[in-house]
Protein backbone atom coordinates (compact mmCIF):
# COMPACT_ATOMS: atom_id res chain seq x y z
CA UNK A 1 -2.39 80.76 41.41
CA UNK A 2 -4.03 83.56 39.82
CA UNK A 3 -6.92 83.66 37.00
CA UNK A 4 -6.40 80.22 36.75
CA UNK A 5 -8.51 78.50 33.35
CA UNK A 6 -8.84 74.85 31.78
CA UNK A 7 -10.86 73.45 29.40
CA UNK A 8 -11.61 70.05 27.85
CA UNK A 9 -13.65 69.63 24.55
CA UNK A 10 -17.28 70.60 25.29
CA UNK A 11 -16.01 71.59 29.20
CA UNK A 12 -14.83 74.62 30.93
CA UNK A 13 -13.26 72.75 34.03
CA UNK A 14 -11.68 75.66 35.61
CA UNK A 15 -12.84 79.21 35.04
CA UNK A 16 -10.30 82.47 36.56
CA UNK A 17 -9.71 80.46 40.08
CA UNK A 18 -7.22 82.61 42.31
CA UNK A 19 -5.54 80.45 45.12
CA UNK A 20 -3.44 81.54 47.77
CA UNK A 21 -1.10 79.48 50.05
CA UNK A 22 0.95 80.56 52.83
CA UNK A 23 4.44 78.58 53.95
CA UNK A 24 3.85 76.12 56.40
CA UNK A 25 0.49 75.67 56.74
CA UNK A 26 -2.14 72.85 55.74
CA UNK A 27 -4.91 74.37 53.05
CA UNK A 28 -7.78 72.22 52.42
CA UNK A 29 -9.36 72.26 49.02
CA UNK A 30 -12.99 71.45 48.99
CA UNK A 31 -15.67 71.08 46.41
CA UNK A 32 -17.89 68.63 44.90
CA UNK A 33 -17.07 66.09 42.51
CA UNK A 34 -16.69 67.59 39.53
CA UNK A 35 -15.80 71.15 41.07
CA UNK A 36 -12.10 71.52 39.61
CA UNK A 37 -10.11 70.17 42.90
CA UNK A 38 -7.86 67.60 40.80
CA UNK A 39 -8.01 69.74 37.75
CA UNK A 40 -6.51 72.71 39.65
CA UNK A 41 -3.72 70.66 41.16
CA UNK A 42 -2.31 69.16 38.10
CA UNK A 43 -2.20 72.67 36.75
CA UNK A 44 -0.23 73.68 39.85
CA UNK A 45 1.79 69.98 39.66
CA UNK A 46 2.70 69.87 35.96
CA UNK A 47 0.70 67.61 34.90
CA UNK A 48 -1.10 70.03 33.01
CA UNK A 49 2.15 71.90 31.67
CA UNK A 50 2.15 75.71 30.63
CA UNK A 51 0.28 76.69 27.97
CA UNK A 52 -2.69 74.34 28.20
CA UNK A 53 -4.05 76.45 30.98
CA UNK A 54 -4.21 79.98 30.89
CA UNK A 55 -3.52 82.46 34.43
CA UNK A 56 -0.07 82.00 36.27
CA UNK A 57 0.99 80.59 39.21
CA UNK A 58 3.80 82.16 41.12
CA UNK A 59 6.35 80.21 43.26
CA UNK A 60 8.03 82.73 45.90
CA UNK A 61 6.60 85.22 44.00
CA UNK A 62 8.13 84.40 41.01
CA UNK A 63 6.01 83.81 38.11
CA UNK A 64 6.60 79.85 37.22
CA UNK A 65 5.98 77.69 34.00
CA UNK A 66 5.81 74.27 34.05
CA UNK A 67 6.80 72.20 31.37
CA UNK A 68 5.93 68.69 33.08
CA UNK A 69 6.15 67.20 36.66
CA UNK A 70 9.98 67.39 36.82
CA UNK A 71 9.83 70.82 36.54
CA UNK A 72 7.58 71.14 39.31
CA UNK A 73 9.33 68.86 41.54
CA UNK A 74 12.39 70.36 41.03
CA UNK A 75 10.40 73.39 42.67
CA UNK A 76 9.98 71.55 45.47
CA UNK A 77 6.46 70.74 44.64
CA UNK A 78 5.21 67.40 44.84
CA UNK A 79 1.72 65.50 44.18
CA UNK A 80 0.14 62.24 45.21
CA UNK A 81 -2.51 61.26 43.32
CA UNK A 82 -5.76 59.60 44.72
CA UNK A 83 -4.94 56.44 42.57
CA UNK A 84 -1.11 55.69 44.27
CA UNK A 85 1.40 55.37 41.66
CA UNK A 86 3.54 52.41 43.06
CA UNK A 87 5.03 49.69 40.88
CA UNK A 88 4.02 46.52 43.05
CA UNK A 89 6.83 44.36 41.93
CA UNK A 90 9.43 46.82 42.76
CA UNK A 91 10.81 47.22 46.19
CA UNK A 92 9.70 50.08 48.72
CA UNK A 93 13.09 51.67 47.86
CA UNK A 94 13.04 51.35 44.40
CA UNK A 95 9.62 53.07 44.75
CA UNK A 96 11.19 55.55 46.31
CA UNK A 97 13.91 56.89 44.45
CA UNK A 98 12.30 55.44 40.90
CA UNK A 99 13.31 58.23 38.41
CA UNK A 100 15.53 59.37 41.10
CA UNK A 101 17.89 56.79 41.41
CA UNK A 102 21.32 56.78 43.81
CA UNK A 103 23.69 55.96 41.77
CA UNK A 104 27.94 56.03 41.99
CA UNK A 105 29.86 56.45 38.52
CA UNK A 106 28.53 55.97 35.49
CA UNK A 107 25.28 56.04 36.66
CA UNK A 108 25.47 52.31 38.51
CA UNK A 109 22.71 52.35 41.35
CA UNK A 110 23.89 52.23 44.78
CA UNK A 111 22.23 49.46 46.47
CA UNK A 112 23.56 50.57 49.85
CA UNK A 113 22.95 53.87 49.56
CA UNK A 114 19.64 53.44 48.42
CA UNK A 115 18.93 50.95 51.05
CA UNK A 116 19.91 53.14 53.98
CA UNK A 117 18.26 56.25 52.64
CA UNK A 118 15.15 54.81 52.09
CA UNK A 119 15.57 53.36 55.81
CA UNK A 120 15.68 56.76 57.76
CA UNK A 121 13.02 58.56 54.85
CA UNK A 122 10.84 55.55 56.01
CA UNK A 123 10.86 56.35 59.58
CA UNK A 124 10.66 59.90 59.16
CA UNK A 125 6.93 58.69 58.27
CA UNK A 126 6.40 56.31 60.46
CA UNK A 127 7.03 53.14 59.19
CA UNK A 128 9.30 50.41 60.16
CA UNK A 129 9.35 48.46 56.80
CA UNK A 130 12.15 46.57 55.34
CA UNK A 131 12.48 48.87 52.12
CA UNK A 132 14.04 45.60 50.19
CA UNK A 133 10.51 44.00 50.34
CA UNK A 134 8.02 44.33 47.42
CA UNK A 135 5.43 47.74 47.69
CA UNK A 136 2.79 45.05 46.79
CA UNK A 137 3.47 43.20 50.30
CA UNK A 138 2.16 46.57 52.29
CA UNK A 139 -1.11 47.88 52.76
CA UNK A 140 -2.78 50.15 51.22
CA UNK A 141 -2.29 52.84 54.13
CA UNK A 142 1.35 51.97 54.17
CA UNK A 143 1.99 52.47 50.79
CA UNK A 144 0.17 55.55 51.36
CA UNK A 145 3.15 56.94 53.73
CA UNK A 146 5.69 55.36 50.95
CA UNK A 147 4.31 57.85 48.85
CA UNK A 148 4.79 60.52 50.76
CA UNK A 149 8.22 59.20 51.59
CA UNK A 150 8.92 59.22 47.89
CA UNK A 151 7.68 63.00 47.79
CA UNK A 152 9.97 63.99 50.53
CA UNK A 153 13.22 62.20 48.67
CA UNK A 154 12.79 65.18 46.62
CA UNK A 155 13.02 67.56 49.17
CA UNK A 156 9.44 68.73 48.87
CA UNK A 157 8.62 72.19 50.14
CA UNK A 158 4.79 71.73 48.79
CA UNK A 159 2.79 68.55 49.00
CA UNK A 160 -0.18 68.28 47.44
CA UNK A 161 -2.33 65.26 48.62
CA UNK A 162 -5.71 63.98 46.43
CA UNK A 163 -8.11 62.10 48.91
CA UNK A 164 -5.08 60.76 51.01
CA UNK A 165 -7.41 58.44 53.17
CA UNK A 166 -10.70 57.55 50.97
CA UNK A 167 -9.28 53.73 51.14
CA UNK A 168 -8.17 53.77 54.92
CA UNK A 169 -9.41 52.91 58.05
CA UNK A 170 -9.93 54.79 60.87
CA UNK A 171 -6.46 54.32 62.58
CA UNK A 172 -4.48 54.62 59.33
CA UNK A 173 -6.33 58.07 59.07
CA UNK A 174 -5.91 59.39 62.03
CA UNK A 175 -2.19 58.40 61.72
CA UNK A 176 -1.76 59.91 58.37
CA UNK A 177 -3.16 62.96 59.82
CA UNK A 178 -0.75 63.24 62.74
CA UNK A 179 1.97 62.91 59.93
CA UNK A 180 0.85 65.60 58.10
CA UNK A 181 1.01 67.74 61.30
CA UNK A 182 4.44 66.80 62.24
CA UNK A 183 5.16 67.72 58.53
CA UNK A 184 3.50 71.33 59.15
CA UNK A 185 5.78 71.63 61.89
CA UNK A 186 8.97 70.63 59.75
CA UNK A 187 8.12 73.80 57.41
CA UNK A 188 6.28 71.66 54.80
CA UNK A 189 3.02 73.27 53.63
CA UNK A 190 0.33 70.78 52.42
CA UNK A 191 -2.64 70.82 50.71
CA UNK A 192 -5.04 68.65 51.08
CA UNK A 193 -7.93 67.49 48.95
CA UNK A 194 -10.64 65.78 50.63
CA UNK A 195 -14.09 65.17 51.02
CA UNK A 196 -14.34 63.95 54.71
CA UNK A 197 -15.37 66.84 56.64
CA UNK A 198 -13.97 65.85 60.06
CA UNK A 199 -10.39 65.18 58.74
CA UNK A 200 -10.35 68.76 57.39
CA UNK A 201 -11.53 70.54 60.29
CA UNK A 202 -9.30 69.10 62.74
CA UNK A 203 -5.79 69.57 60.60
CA UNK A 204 -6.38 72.51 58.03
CA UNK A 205 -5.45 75.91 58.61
CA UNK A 206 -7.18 77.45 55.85
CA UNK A 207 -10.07 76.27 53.96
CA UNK A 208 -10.61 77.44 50.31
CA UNK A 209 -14.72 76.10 48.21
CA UNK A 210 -14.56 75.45 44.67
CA UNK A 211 -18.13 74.64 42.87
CA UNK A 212 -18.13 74.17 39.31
CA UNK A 213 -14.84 75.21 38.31
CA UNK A 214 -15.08 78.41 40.27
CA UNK A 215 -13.25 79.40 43.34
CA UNK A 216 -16.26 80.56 45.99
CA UNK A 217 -14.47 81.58 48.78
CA UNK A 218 -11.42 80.77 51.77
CA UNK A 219 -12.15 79.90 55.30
CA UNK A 220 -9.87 80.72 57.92
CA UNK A 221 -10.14 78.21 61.26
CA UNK A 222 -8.36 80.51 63.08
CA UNK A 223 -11.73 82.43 63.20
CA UNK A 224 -13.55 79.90 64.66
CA UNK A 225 -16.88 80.30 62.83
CA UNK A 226 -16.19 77.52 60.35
CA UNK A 227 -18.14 74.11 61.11
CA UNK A 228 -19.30 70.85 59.01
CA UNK A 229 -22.39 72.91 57.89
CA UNK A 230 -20.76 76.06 56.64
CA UNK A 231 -18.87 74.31 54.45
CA UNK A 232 -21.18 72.43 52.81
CA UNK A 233 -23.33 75.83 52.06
CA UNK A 234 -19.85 76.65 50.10
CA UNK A 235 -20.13 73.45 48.50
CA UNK A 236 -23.02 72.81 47.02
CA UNK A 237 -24.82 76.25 47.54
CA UNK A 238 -27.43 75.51 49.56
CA UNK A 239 -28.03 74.42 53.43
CA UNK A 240 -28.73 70.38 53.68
CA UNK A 241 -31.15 70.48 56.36
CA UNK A 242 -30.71 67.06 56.89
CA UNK A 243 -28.04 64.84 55.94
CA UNK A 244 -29.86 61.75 54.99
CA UNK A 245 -33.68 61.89 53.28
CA UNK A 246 -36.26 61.13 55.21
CA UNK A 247 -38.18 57.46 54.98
CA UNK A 248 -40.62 57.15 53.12
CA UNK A 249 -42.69 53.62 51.81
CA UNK A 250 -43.73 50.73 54.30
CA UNK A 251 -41.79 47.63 54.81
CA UNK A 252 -43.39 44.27 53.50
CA UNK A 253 -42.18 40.68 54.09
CA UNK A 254 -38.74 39.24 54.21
CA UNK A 255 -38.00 38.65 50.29
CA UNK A 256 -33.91 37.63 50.31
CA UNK A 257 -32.55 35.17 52.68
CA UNK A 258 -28.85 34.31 53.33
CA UNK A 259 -28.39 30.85 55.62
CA UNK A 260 -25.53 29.52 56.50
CA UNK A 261 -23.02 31.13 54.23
CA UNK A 262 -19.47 30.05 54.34
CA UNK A 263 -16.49 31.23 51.95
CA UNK A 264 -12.55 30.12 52.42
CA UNK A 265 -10.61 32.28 50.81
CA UNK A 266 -9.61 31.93 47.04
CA UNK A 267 -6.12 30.70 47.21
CA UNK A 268 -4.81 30.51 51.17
CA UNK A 269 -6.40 26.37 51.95
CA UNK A 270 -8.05 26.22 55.10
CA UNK A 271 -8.62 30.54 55.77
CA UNK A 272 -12.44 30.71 56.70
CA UNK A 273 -13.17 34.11 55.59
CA UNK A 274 -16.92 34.13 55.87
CA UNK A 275 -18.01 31.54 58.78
CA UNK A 276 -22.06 30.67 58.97
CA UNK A 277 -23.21 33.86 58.39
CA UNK A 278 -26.94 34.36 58.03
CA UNK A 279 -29.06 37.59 57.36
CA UNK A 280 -32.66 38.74 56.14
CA UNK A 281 -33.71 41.36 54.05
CA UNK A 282 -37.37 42.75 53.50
CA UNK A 283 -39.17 44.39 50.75
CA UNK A 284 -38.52 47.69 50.89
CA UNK A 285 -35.92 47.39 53.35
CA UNK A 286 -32.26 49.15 53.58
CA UNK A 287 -30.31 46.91 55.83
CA UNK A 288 -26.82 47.70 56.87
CA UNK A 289 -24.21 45.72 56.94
CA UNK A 290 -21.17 47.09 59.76
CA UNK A 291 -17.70 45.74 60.46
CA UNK A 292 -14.18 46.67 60.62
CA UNK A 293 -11.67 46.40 57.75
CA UNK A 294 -10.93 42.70 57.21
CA UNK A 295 -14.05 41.44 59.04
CA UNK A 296 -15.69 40.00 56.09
CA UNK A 297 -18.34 42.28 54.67
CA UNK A 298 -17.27 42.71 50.89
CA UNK A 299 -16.44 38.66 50.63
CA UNK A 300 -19.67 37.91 51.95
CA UNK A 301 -21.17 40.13 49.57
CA UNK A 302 -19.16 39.40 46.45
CA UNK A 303 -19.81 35.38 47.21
CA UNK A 304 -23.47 35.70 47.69
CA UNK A 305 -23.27 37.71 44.22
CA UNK A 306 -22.91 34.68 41.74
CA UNK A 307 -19.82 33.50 44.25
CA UNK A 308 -17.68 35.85 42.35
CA UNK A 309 -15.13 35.93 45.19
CA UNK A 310 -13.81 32.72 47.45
CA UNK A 311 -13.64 28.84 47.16
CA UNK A 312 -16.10 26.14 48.59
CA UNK A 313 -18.65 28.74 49.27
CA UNK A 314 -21.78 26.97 51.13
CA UNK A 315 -24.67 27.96 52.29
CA UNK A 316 -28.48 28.82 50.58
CA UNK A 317 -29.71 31.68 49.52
CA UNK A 318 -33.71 32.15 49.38
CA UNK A 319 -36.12 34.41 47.41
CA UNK A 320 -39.49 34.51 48.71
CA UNK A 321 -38.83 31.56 50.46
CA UNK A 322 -37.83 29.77 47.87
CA UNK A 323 -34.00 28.80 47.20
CA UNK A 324 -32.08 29.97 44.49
CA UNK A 325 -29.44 28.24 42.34
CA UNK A 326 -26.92 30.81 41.93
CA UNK A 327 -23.53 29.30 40.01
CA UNK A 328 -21.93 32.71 38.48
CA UNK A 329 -22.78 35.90 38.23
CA UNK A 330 -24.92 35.79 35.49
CA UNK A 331 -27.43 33.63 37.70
CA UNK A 332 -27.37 36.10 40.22
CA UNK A 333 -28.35 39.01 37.80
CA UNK A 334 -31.40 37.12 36.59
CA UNK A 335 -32.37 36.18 39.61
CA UNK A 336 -32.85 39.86 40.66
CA UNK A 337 -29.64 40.21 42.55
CA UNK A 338 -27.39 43.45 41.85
CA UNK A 339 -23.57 44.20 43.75
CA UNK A 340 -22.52 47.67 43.18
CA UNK A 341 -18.74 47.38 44.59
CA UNK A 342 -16.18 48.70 46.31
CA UNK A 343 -13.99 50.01 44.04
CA UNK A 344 -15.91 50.90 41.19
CA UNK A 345 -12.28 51.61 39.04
CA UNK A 346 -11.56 48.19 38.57
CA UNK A 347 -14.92 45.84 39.02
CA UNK A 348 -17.74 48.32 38.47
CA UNK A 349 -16.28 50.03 35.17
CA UNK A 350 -15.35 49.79 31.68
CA UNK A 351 -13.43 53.07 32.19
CA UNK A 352 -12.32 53.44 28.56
CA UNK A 353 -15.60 52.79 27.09
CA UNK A 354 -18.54 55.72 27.15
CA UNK A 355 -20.85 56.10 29.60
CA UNK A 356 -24.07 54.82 27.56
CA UNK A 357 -22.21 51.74 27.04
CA UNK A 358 -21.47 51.10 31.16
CA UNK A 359 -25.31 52.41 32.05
CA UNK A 360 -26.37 49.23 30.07
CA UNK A 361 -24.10 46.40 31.07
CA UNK A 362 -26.00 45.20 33.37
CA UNK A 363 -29.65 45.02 31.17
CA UNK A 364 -28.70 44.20 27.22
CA UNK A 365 -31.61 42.35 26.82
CA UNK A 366 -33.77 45.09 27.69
CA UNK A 367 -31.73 47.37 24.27
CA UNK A 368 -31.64 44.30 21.95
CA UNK A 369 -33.74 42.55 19.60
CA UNK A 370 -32.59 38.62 18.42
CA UNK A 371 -29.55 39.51 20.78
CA UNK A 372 -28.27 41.95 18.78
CA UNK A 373 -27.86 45.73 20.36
CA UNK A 374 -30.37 48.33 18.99
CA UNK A 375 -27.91 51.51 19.34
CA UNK A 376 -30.91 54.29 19.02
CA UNK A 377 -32.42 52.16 21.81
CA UNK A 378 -29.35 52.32 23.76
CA UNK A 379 -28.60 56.03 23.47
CA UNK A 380 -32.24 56.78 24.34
CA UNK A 381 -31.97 54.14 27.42
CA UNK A 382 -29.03 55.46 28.43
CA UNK A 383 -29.97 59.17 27.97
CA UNK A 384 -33.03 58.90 30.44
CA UNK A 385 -30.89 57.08 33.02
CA UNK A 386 -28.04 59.71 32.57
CA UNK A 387 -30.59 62.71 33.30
CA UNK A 388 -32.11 60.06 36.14
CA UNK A 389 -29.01 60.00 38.08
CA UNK A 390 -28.07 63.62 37.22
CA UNK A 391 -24.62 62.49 35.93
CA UNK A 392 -22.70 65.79 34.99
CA UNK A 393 -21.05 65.07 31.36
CA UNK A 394 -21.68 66.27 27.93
CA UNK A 395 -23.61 63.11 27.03
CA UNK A 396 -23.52 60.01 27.12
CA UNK A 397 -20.86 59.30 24.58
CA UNK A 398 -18.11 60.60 26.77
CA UNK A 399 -15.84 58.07 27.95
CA UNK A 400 -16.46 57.39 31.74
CA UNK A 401 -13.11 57.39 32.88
CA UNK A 402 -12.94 60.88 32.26
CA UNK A 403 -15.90 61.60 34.45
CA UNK A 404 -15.32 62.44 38.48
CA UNK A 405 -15.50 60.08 41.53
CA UNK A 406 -19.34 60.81 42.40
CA UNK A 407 -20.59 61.02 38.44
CA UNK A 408 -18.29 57.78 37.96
CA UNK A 409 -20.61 56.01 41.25
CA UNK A 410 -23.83 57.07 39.91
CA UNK A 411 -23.18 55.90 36.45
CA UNK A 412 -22.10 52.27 38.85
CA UNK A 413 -25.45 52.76 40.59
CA UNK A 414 -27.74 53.33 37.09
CA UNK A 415 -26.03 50.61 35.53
CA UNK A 416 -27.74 48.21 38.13
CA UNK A 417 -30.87 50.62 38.53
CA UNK A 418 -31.36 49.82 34.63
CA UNK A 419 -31.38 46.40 35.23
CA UNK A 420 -33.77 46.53 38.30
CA UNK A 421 -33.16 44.41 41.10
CA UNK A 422 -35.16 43.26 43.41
CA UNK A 423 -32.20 42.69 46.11
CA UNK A 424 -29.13 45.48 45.69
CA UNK A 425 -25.87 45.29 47.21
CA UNK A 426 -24.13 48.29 47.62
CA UNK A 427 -20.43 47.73 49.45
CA UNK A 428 -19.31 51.37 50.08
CA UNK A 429 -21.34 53.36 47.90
CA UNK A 430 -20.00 56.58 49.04
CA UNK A 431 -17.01 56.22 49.67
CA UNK A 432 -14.90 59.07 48.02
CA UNK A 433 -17.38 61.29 47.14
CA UNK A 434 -18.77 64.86 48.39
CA UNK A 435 -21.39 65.35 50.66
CA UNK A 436 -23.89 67.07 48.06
CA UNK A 437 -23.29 63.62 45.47
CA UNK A 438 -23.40 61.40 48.56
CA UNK A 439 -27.01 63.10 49.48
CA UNK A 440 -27.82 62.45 45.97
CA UNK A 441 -27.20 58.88 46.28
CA UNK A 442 -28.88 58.56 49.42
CA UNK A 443 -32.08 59.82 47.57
CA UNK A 444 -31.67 57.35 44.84
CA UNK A 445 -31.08 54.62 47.23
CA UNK A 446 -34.45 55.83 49.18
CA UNK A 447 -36.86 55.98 46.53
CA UNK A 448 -35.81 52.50 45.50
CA UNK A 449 -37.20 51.02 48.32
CA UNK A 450 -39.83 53.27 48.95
CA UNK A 451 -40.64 51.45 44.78
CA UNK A 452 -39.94 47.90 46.73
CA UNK A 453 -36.75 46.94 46.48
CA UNK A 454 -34.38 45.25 48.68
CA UNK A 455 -31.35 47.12 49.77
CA UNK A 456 -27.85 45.85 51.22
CA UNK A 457 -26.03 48.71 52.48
CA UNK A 458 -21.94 47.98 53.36
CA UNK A 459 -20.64 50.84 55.12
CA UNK A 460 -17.15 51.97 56.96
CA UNK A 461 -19.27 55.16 58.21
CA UNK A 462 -21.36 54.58 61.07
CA UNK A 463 -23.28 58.09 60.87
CA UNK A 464 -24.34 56.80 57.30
CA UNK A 465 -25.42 53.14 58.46
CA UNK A 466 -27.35 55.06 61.25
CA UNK A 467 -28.64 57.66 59.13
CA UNK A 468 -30.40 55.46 56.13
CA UNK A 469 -30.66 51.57 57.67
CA UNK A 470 -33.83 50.56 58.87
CA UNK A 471 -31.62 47.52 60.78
CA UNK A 472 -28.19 46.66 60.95
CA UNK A 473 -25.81 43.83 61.15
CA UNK A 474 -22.91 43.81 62.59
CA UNK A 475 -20.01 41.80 61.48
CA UNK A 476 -16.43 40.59 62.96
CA UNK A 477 -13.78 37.96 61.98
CA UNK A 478 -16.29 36.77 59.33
CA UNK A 479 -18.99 35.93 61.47
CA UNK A 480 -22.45 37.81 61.87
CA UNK A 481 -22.24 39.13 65.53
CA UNK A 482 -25.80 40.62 66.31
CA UNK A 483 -28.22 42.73 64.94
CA UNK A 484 -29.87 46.29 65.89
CA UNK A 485 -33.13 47.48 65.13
CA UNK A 486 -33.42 51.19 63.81
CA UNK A 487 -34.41 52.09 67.91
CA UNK A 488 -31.89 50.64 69.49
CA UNK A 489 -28.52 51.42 67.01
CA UNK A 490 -26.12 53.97 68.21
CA UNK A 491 -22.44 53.77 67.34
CA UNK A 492 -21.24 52.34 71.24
CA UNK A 493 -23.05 48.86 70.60
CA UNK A 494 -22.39 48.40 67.24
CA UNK A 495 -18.69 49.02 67.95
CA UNK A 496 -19.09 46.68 70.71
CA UNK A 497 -20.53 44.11 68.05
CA UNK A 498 -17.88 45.03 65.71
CA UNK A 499 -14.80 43.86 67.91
CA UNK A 500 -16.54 41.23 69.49
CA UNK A 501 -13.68 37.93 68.93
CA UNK A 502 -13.70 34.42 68.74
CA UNK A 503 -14.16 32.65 72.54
């Protein structure tokens, strides 16, 4: 790609990028939220066709111009999008060959063929999956390697992958990782977008920073003087000294209170998910909350906020000593209790309204008079909490689902700063974003209890529930398992909490 340029209304997202990748080898692209990652691969993946960039980008040396993503794929060029693309009522084989059917005469679709096909492209990745079953039946990581099954139906020589594992788990990682390997050593060339430092060192080949639309520079591995820290100097232009901020503020009394908390899941009678859990949480505390996928975390935390997940939820919850009545959600927001969630897409935001609109969900009281809306209020409100949480956009009239990953979380996060809480929930808070956004959440999360706050902290990333928690948790088969002061938590026990099972 050469000279590479895109712009939206009021934003230069790309500006003269050059990008160079070899055959057959895995190039990470790196870069804050916001830096042009995405932007640059739909260019290169058609979803941006010709014309509505300028530059070129040359295929074999050929000069190319795509018209859409068919053109691209029929370069062997294929993309999988952070957000997977799957119809979940459709089988894994209809999945696969959707838009690419096998068909005899007159275009009929042949079941049999397109059974058997999608058999051996399925194991080529891995999986051992009855294709006839519906996509909606896997998980997520599975329908991760359907994907890239799909991609290699099409005889893919280039596969470009956006934040592949930001929703799996350690061992679906790692074994999307080996796949991508084995698929280096097929001929495929990959590039991979990602934000998880680790994961890129350990596969990539090549390593090329973009910051603010602009390509900085490309790392070679083979050279051996590329680590974790000289990448983020690309990143964000400056060293981070230190990954998480340092304390700061004293710790008062306990101020929330969980006892007792039980949840059965919403619709499968008789599953416990969430069995007599119990935890406490001090003014001006961050207090983590550990535990391997499916051990309970994000359904404790949803029920105890307004019991917006789960069926005959028990169990008290206490403020000051005193116990709450929380029936919905909106009793747990004037009680003082905020849940900023997992996936902010689809519970955290309106993504096709603006952003000052989302940044004052959560507080409408505090921008109306006789409950109507004051907009000037609401522009100025939101305005000071844009600048607040240093959310890059044009202003706060720009819709919010055109904003990145880490501007998208912080406008999440302001939304329930605005409405301040005295007890905050955050389940995953960084997940998906780049280390210079992630530091700037940190710092956000900090100062609010160094002002007194309560904080909840939900995390799949040990380093960052060591790094920030004052205590933690830890949490397995729905059921609190122990608890680690600041001195004593290292990652050994708290796995050892984490897989502790039922006697």
């Amino acid at each position: 790609m050469r000279g590479i340029g895109k712009e939206f209304p009021g934003v230069t997202a790309l500006a003269d990028v050059d990008l160079r990748v070899e055959r057959g080898e895995i190039h990470a692209l790196m870069g804050e939220n916001g830096a042009g990652k995405s932007t640059l691969m739909k260019v290169l993946s058609g979803v941006y066709p010709h014309g509505g960039y300028t530059g070129d980008i040359l295929v074999d040396g050929e000069v190319a111009r795509f018209g859409g993503v068919r053109d691209s794929e029929r370069a062997g060029i294929a993309i999988i999008h952070q957000e997977l693309a799957l119809i979940p009522q459709l089988s894994v084989a209809e999945n696969i060959f959707l838009g690419n059917e096998r068909t005899r005469s007159r275009g009929v679709v042949d079941w049999g063929r397109t059974a058997g096909e999608a058999r051996a492209l399925l194991r080529r990745v891995g999986l051992e999956e009855d294709p006839t079953v519906p996509a909606a039946t896997l998980s997520v990581g599975k329908q991760q390697l359907v994907e890239i099954a799909k991609a290699l139906s099409k005889e893919v020589r280039l596969l470009i992958l956006d934040e592949p594992t930001s929703a799996l788990n350690e061992t679906e990682s790692d074994n999307l990782l080996e796949l991508l390997l084995e698929l280096k050593g097929q001929g495929i060339t990959c590039i991979l977008i990602s934000h998880k430092l680790g994961e890129v060192t350990r596969v990539s080949d090549r390593i090329t920073v973009l910051r603010d639309g602009r390509c900085i520079e490309t790392l070679s591995m083979a050279a051996g003087t590329v680590d974790e820290d000289r990448i983020i100097r690309g990143m964000v232009g400056r060293d981070l000294d230190h990954r998480y901020p340092e304390r700061t503020g004293d710790i008062g009394e306990v101020r929330f209170e969980v006892r007792g908390w039980t949840v059965d899941h919403p619709t499968q009678v008789g599953r416990r998910m969430v069995d007599d859990a119990g935890l406490t949480v001090r003014r001006g505390e961050i207090v983590g909350l550990a535990g391997l996928m499916g051990a309970g975390r994000t359904e404790f935390a949803m029920s105890v906020f307004g019991r917006s997940y789960g069926r005959h939820v028990g169990g008290t919850v206490l403020k000051d000593g005193a116990e709450l009545r929380i029936r919905d959600v909106g009793d747990a927001i004037a009680n003082g209790i905020a849940y900023v969630p997992e996936d902010r897409k689809e519970l955290g935001l309106i993504l096709d309204e603006d952003i000052r609109r989302n940044l004052t969900l959560a507080g409408l009281g505090r921008v109306s008079r006789r409950s109507v809306i004051d907009p000037a209020r609401e522009s100025v409100a939101a305005e000071e909490m844009r600048v607040r949480m240093r959310v890059k956009s044009r202003d706060v009239f720009q819709t919010t689902g055109d904003l990145s990953g880490g501007n998208q979380q912080k406008v999440v996060l302001g939304k329930w700063m605005f409405a301040e809480p005295d007890l905050l929930i955050l389940d995953e808070p960084t997940r998906g974003i780049d280390v210079g956004a992630k530091y700037e959440i940190y710092v956000i999360v900090r100062q609010l209890a160094a002002q007194g706050a309560s904080v909840l902290l939900i995390s799949s990333e040990l380093p960052e529930l060591l790094g920030m928690c004052d205590r933690i948790y830890a949490m397995s088969e729905g059921r609190i398992t122990g608890e680690l002061p600041r001195s004593e938590a290292a990652q050994e026990p708290l796995m050892k909490l984490m897989t502790m099972t039922r006697a």
